[in-house]
PDB file of N, CA and C in Angstrom:
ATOM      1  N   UNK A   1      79.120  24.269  16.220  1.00  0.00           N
ATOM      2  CA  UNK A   1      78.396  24.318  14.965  1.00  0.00           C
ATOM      3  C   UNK A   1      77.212  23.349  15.031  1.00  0.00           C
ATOM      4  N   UNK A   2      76.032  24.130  14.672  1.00  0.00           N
ATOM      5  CA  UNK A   2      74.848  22.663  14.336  1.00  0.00           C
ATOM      6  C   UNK A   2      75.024  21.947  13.312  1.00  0.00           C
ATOM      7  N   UNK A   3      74.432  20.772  14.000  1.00  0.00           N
ATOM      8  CA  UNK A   3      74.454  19.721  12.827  1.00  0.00           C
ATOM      9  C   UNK A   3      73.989  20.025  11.213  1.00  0.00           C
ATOM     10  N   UNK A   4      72.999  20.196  10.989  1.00  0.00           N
ATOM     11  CA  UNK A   4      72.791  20.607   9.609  1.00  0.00           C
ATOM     12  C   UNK A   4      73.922  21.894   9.056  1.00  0.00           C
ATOM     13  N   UNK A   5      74.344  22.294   9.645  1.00  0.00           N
ATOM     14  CA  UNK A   5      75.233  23.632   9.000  1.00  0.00           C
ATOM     15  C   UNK A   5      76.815  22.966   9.349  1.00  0.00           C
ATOM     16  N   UNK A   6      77.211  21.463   9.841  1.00  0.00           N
ATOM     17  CA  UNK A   6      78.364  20.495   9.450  1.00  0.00           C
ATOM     18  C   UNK A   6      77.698  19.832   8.044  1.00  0.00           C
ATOM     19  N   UNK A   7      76.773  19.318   7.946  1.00  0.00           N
ATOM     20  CA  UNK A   7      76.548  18.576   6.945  1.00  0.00           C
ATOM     21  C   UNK A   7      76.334  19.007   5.583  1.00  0.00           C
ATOM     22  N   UNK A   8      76.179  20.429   5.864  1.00  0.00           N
ATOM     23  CA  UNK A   8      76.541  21.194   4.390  1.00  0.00           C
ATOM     24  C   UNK A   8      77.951  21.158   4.027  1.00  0.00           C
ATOM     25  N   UNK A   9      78.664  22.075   5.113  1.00  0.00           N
ATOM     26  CA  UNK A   9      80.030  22.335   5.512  1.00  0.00           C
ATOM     27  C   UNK A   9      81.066  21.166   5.055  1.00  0.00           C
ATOM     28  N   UNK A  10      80.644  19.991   5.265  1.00  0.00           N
ATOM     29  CA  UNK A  10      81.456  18.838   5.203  1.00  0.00           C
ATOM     30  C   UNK A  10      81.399  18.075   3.903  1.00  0.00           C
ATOM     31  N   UNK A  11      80.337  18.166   3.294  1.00  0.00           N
ATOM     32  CA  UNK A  11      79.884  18.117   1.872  1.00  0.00           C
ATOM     33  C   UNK A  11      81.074  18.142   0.736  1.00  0.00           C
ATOM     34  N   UNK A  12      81.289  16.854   0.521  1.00  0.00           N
ATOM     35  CA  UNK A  12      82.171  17.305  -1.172  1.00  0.00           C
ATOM     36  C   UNK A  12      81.870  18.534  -2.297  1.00  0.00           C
ATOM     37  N   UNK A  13      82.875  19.317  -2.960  1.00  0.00           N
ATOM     38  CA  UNK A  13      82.422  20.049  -3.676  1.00  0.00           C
ATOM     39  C   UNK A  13      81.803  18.901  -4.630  1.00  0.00           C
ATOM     40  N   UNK A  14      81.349  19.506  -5.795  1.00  0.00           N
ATOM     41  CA  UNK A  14      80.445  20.574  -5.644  1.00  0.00           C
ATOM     42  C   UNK A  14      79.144  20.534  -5.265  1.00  0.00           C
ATOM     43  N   UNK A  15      78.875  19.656  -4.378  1.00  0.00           N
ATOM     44  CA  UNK A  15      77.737  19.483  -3.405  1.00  0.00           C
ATOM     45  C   UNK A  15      77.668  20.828  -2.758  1.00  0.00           C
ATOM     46  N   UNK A  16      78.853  20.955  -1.853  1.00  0.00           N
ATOM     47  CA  UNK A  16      78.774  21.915  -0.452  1.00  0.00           C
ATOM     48  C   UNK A  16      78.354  23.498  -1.193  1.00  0.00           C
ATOM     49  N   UNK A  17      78.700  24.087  -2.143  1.00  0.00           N
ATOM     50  CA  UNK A  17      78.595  25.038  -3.154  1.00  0.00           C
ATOM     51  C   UNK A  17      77.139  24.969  -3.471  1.00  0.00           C
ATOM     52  N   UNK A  18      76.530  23.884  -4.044  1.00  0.00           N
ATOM     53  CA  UNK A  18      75.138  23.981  -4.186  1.00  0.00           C
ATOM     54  C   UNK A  18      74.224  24.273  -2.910  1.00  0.00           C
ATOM     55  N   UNK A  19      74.548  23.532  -1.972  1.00  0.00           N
ATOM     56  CA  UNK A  19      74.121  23.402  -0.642  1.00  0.00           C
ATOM     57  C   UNK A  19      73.836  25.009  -0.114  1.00  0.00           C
ATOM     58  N   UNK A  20      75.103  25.672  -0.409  1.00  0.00           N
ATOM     59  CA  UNK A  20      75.592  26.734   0.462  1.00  0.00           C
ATOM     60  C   UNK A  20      74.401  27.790  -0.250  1.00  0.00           C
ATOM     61  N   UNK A  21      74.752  27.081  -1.626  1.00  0.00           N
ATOM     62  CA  UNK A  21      73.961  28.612  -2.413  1.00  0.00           C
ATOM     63  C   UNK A  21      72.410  28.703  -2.441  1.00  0.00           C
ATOM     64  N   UNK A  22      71.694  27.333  -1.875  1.00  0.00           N
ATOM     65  CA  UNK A  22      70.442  27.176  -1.597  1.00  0.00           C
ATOM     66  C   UNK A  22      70.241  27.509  -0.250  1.00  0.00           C
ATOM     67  N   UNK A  23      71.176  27.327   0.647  1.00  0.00           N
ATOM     68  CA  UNK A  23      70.881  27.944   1.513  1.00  0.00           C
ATOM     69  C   UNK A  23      70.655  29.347   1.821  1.00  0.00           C
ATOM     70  N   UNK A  24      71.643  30.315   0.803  1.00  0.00           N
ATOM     71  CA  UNK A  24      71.378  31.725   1.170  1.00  0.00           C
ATOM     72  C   UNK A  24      69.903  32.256   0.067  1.00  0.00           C
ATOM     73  N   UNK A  25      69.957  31.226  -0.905  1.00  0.00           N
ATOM     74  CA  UNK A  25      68.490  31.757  -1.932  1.00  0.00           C
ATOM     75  C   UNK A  25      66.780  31.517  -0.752  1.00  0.00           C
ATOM     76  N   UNK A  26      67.284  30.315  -0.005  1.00  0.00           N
ATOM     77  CA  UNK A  26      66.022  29.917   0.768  1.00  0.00           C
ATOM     78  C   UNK A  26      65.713  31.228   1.966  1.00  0.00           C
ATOM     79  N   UNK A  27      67.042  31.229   2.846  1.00  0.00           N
ATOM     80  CA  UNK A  27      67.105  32.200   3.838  1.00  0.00           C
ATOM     81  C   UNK A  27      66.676  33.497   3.183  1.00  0.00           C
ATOM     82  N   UNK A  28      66.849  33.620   2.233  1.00  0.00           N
ATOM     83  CA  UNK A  28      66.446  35.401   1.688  1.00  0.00           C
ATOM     84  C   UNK A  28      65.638  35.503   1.218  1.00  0.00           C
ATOM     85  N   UNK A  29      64.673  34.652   0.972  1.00  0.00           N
ATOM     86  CA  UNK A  29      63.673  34.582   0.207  1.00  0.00           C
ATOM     87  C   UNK A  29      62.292  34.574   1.095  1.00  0.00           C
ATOM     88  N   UNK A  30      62.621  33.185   2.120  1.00  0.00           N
ATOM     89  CA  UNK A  30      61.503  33.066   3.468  1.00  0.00           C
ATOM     90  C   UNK A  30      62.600  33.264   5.034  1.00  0.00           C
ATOM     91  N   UNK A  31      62.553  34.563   5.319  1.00  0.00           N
ATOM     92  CA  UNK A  31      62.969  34.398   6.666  1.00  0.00           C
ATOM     93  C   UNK A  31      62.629  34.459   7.879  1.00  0.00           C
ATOM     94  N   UNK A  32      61.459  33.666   7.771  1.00  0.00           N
ATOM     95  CA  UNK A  32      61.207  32.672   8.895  1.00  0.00           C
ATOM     96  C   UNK A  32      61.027  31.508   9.391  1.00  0.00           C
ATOM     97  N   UNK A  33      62.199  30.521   8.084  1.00  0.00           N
ATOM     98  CA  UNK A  33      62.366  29.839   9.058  1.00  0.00           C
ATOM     99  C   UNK A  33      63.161  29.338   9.482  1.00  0.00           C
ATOM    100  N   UNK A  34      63.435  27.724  10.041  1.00  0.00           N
ATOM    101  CA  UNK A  34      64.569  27.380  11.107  1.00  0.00           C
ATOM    102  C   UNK A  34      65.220  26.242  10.513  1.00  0.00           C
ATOM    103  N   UNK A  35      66.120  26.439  10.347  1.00  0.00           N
ATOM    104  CA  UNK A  35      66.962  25.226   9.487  1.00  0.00           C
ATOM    105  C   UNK A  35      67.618  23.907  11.155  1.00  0.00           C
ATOM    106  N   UNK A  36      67.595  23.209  11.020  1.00  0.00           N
ATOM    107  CA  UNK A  36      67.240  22.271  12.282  1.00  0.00           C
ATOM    108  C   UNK A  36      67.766  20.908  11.093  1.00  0.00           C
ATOM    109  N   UNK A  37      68.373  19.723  12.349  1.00  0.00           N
ATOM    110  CA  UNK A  37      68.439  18.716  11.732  1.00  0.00           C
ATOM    111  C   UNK A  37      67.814  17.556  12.359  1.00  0.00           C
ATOM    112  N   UNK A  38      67.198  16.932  11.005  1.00  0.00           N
ATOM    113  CA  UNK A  38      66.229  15.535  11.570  1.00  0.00           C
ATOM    114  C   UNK A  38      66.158  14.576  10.332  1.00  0.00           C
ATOM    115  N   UNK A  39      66.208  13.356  10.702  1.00  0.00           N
ATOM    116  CA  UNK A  39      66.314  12.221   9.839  1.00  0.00           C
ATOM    117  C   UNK A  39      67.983  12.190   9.105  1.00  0.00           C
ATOM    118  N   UNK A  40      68.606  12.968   9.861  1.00  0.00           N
ATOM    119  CA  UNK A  40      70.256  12.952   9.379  1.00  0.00           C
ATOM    120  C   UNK A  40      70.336  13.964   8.276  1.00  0.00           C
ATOM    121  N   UNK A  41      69.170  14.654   8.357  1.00  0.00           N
ATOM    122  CA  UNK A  41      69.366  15.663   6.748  1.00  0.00           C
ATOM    123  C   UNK A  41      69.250  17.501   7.645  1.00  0.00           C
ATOM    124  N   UNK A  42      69.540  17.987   6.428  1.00  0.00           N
ATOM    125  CA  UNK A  42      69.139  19.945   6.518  1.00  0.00           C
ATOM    126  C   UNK A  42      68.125  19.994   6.235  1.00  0.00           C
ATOM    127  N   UNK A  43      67.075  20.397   7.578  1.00  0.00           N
ATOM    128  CA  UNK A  43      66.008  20.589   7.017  1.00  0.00           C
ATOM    129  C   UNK A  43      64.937  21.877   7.112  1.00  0.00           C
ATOM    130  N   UNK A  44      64.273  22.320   6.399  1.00  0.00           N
ATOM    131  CA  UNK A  44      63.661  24.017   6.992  1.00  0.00           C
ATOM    132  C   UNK A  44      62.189  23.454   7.755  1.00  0.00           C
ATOM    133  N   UNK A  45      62.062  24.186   9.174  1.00  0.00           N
ATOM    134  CA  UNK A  45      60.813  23.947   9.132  1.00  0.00           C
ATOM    135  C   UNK A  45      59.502  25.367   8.993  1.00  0.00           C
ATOM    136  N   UNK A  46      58.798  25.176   9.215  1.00  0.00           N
ATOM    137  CA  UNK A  46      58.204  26.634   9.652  1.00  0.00           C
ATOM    138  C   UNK A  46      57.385  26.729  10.733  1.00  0.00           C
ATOM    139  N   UNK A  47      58.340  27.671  11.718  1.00  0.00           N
ATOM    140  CA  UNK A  47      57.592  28.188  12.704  1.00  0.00           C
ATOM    141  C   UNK A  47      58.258  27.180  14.186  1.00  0.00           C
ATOM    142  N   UNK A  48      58.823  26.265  13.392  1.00  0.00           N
ATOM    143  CA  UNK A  48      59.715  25.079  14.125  1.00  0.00           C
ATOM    144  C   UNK A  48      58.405  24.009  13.738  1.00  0.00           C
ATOM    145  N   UNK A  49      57.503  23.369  13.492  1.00  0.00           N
ATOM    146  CA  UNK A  49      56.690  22.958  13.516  1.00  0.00           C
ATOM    147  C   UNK A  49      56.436  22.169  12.098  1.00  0.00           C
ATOM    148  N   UNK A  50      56.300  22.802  11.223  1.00  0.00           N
ATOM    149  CA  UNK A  50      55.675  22.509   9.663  1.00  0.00           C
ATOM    150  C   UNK A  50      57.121  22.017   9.030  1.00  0.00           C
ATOM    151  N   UNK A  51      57.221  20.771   8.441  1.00  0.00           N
ATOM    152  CA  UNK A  51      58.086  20.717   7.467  1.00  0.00           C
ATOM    153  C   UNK A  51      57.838  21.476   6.081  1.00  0.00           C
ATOM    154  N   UNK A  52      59.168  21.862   5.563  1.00  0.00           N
ATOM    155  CA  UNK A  52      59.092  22.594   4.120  1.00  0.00           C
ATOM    156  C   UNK A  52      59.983  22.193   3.519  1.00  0.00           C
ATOM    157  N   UNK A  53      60.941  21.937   3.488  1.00  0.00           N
ATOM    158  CA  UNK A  53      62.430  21.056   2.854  1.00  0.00           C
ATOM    159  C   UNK A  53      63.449  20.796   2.979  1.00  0.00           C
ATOM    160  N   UNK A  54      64.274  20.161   2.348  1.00  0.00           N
ATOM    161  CA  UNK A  54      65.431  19.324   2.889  1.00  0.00           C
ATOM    162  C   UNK A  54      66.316  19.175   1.758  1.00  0.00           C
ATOM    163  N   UNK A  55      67.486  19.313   2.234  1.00  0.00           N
ATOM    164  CA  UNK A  55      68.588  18.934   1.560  1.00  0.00           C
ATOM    165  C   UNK A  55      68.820  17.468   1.677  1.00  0.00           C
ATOM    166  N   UNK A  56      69.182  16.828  -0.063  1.00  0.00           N
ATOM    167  CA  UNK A  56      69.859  15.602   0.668  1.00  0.00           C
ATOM    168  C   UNK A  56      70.979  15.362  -0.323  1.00  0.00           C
ATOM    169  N   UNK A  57      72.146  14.983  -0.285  1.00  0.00           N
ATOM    170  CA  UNK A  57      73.425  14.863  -0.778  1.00  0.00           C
ATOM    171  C   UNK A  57      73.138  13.410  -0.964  1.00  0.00           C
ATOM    172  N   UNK A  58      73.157  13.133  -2.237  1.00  0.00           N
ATOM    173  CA  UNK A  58      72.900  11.379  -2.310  1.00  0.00           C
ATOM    174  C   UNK A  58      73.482  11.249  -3.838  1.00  0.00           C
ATOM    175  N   UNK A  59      74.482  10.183  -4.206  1.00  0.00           N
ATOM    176  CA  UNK A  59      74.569   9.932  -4.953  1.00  0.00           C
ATOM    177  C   UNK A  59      75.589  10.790  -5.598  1.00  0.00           C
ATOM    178  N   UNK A  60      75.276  11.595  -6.854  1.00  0.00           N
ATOM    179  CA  UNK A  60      75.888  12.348  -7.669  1.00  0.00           C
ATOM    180  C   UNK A  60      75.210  13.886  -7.785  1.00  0.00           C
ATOM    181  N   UNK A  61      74.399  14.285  -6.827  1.00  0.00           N
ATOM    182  CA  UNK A  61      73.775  15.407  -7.128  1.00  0.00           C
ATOM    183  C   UNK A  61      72.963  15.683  -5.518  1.00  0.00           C
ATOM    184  N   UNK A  62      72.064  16.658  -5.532  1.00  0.00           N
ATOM    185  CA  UNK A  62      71.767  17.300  -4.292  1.00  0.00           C
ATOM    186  C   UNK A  62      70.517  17.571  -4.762  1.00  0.00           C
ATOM    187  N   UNK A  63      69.561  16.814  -4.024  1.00  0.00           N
ATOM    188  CA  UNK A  63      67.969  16.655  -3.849  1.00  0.00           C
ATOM    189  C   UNK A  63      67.665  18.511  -3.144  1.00  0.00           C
ATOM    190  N   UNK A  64      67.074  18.973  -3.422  1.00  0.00           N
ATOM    191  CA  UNK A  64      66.046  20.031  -2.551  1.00  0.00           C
ATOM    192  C   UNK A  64      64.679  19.631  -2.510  1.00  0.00           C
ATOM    193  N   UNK A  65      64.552  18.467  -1.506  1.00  0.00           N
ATOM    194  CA  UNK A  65      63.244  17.811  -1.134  1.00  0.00           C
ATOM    195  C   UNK A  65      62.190  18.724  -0.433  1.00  0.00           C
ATOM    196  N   UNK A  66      60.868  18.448  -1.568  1.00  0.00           N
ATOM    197  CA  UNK A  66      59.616  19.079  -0.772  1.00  0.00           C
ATOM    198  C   UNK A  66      58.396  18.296  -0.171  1.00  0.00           C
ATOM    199  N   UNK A  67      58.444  18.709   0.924  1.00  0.00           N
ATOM    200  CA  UNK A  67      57.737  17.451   2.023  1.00  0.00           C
ATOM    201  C   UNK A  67      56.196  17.358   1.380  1.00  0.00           C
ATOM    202  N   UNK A  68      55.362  17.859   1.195  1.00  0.00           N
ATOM    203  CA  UNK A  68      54.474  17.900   0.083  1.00  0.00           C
ATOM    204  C   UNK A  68      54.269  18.320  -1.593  1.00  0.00           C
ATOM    205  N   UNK A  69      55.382  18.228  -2.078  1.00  0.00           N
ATOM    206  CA  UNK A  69      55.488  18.496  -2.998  1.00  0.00           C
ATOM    207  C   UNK A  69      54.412  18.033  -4.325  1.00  0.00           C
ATOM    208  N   UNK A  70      53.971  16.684  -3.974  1.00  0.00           N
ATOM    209  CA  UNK A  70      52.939  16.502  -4.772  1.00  0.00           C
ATOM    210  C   UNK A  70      51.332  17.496  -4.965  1.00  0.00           C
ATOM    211  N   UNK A  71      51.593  18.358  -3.825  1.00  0.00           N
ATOM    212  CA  UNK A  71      50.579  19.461  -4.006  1.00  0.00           C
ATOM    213  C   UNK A  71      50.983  20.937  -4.870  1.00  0.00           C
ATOM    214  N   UNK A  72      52.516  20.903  -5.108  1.00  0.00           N
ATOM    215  CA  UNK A  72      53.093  21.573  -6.083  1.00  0.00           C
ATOM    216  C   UNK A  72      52.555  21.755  -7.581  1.00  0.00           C
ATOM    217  N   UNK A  73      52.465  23.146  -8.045  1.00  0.00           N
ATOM    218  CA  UNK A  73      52.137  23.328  -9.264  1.00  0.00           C
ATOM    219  C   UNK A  73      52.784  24.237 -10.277  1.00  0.00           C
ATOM    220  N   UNK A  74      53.646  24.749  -9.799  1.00  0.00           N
ATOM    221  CA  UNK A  74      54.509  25.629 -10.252  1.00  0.00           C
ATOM    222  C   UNK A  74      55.756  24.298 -10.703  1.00  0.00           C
ATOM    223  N   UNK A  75      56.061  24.865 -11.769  1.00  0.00           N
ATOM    224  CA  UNK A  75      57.548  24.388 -12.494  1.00  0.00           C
ATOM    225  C   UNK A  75      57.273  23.059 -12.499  1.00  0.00           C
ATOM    226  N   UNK A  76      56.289  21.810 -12.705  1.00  0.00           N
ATOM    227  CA  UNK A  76      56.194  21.003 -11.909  1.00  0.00           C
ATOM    228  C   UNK A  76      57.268  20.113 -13.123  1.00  0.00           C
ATOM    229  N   UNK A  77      57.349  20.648 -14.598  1.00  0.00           N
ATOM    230  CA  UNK A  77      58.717  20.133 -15.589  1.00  0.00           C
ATOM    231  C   UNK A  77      59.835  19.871 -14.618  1.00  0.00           C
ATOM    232  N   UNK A  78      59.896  20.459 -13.770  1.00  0.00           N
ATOM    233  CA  UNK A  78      61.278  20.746 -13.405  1.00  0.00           C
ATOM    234  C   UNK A  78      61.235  19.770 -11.667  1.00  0.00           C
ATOM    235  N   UNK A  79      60.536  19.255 -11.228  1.00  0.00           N
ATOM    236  CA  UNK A  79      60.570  18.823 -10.236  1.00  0.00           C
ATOM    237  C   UNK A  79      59.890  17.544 -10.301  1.00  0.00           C
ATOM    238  N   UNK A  80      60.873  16.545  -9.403  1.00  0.00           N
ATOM    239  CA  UNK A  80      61.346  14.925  -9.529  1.00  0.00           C
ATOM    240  C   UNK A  80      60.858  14.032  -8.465  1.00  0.00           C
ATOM    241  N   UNK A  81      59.621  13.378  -8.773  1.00  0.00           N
ATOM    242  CA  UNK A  81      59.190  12.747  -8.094  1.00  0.00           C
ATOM    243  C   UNK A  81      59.605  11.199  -7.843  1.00  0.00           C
ATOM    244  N   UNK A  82      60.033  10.379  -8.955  1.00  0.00           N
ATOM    245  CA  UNK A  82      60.914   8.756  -8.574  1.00  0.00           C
ATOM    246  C   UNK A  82      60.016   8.387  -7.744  1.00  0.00           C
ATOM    247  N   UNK A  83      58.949   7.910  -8.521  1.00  0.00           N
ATOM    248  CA  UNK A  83      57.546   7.261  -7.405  1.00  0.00           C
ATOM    249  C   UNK A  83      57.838   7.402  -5.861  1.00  0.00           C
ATOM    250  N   UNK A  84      57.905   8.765  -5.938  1.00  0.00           N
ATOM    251  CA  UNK A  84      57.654   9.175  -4.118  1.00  0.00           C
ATOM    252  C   UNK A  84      56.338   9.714  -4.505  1.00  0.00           C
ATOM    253  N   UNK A  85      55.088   9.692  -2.998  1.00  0.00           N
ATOM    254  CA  UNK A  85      54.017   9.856  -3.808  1.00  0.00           C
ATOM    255  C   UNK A  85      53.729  11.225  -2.956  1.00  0.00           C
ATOM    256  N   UNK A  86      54.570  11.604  -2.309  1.00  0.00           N
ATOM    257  CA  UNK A  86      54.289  13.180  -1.319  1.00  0.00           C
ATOM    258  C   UNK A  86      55.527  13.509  -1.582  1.00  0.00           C
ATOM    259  N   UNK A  87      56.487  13.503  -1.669  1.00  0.00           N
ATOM    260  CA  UNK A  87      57.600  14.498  -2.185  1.00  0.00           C
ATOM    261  C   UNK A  87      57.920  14.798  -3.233  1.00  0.00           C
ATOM    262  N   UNK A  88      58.520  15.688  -3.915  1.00  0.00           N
ATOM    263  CA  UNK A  88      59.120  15.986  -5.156  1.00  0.00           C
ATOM    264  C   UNK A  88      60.635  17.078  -4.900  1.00  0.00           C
ATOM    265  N   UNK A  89      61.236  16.965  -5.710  1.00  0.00           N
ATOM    266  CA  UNK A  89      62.573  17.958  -5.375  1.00  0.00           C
ATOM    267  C   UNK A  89      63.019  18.209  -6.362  1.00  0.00           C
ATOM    268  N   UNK A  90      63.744  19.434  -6.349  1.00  0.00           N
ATOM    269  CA  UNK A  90      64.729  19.935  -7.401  1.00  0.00           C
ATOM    270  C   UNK A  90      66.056  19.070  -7.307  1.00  0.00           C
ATOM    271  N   UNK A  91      66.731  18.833  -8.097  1.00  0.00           N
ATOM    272  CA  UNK A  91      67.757  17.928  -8.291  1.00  0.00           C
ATOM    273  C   UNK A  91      68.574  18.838  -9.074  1.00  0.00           C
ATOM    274  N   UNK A  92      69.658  19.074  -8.624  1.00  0.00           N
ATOM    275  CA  UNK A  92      71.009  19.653  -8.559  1.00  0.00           C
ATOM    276  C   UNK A  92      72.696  18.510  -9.086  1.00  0.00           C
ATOM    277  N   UNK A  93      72.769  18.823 -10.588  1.00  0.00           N
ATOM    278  CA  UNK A  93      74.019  18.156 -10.101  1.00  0.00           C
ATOM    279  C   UNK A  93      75.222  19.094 -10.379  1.00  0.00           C
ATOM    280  N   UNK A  94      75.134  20.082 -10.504  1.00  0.00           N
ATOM    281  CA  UNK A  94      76.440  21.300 -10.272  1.00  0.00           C
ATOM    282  C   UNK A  94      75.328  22.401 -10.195  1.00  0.00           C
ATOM    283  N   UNK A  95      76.127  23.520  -9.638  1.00  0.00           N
ATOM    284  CA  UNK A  95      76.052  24.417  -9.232  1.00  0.00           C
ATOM    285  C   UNK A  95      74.968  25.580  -9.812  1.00  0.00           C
ATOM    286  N   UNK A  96      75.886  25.541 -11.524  1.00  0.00           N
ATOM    287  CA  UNK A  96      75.323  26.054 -12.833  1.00  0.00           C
ATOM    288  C   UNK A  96      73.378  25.484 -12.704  1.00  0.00           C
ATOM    289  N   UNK A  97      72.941  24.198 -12.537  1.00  0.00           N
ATOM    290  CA  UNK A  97      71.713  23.933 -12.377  1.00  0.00           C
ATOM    291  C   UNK A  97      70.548  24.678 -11.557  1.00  0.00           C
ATOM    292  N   UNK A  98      71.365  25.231 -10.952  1.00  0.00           N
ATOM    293  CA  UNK A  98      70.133  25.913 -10.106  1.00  0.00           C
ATOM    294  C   UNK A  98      69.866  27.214 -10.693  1.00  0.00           C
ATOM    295  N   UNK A  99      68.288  27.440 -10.881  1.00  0.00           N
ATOM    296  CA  UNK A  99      68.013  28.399 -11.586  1.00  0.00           C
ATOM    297  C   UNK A  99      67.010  28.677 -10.596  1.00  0.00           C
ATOM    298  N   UNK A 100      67.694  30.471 -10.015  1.00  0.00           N
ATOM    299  CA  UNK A 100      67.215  30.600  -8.961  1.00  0.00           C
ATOM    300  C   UNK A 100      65.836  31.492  -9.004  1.00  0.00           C
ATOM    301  N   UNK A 101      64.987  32.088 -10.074  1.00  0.00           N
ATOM    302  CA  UNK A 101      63.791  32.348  -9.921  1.00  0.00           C
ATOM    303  C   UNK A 101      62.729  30.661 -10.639  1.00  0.00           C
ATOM    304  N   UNK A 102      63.295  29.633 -10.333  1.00  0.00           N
ATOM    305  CA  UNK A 102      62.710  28.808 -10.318  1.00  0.00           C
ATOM    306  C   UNK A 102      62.033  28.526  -8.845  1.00  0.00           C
ATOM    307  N   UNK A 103      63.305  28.187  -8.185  1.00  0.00           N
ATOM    308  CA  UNK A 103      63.722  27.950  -7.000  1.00  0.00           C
ATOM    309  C   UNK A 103      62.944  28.563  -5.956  1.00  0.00           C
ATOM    310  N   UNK A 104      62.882  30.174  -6.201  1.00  0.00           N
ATOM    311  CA  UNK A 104      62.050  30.814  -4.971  1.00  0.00           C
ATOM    312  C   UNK A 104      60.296  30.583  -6.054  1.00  0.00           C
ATOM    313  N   UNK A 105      59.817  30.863  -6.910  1.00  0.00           N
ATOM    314  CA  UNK A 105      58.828  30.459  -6.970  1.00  0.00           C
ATOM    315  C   UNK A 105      58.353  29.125  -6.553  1.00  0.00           C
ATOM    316  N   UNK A 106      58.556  28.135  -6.660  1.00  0.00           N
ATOM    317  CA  UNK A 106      58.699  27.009  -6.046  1.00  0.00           C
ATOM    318  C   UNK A 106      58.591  26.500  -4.556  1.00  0.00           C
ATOM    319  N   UNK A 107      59.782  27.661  -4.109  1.00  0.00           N
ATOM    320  CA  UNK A 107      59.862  28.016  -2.285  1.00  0.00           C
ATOM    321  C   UNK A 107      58.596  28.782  -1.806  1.00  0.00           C
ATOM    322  N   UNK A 108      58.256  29.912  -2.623  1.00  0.00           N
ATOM    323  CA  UNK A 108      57.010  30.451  -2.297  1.00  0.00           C
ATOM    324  C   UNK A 108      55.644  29.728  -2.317  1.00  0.00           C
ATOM    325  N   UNK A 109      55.544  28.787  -3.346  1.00  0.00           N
ATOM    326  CA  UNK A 109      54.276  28.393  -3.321  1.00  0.00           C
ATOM    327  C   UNK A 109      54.085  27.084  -1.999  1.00  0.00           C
ATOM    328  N   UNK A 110      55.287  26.672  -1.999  1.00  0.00           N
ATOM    329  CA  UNK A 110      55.598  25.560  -0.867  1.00  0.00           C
ATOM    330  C   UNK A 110      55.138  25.834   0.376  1.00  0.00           C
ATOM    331  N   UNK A 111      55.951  27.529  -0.283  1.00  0.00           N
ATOM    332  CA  UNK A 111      55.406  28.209   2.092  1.00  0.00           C
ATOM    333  C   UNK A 111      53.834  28.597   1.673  1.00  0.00           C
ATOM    334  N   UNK A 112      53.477  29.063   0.781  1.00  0.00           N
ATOM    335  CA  UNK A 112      51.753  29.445   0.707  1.00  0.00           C
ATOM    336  C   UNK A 112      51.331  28.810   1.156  1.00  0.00           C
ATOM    337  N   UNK A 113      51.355  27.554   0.538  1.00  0.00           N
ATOM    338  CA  UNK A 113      50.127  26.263   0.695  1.00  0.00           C
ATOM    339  C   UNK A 113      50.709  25.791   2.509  1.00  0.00           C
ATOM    340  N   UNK A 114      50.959  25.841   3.419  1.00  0.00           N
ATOM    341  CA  UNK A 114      51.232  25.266   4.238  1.00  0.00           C
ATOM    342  C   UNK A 114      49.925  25.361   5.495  1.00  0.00           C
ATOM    343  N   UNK A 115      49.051  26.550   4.955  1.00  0.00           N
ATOM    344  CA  UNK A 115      48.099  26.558   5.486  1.00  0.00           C
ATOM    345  C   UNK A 115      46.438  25.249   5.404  1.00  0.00           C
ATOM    346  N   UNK A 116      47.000  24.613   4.005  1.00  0.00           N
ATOM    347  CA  UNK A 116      45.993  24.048   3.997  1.00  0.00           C
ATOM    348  C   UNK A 116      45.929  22.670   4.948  1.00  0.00           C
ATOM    349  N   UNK A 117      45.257  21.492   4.532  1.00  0.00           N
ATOM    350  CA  UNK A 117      44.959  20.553   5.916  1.00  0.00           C
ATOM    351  C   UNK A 117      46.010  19.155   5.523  1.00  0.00           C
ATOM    352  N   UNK A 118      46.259  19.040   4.742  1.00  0.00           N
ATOM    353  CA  UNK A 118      48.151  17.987   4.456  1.00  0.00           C
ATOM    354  C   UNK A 118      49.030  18.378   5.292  1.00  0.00           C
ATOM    355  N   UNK A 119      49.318  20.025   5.593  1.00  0.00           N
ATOM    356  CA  UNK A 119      50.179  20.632   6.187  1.00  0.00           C
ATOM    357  C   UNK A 119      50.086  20.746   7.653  1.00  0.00           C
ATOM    358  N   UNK A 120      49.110  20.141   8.036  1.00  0.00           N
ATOM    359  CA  UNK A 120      48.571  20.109   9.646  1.00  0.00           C
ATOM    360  C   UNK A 120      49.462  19.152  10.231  1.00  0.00           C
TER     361      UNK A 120
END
C-alpha cells in the first residue's frame, strides 16, 4: 500500500470517512491526477509536477489544503486561511460538512488557474 492511501486508511473515524469521501469527489472530478506522499501528508499533484492539495488530519477536523489558495475566488466564505498567506482549505469536522458542489467548484478553479505564473 502507498503511503498516502495508509494515512487515510489509518485515520480515526471520522477523519478516515471524510478523507475517503474527498478522495473519491477529487478523483472523479479531475482525473488526472496523482495522489503521492510528501511532507508526511496526501497530496494531489498535477501531471506529477504542480501541487494542488492536501489532506491534513490535525487536531479535530481534516484540512483540504490549497497550495495557492490565496488566488482562489470561488466560495472564498467558505475557505480558511489562519494567517497562511498562500494557502487556504476547506475544513471538515464530520463528514455531514462537506458540501460537495462546493468542493469540486473549488477543485475546478484550483486546477484552472494552474496555468498561470505562481503555479510555475
Amino acid at each position: 500500500m502507498k503511503p498516502a492511501e495508509e494515512y487515510i486508511l489509518n485515520a480515526k473515524e471520522p477523519f478516515r470517512s471524510i478523507m475517503l469521501h474527498l478522495q473519491m469527489v477529487i478523483e472523479s472530478t479531475l482525473t488526472d491526477l496523482e495522489l503521492l506522499y510528501k511532507w508526511r501528508l496526501p497530496f494531489y499533484y498535477i501531471e506529477g509536477k504542480q501541487g494542488l492539495c492536501y489532506f491534513n488530519q490535525s487536531k479535530n477536523y481534516v484540512d483540504l489544503g490549497f497550495w495557492h489558495g490565496a488566488h482562489l475566488t470561488v466560495h472564498r466564505d467558505k475557505l480558511v486561511s489562519e494567517n497562511r498567506k498562500h494557502m487556504k482549505s476547506l475544513r471538515y469536522f464530520k463528514l455531514e460538512d462537506v458540501d460537495d458542489e462546493v468542493l469540486i467548484d473549488v477543485l475546478k478553479e484550483a486546477y484552472s488557474v494552474r496555468d498561470r505564473k505562481y503555479y510555475k
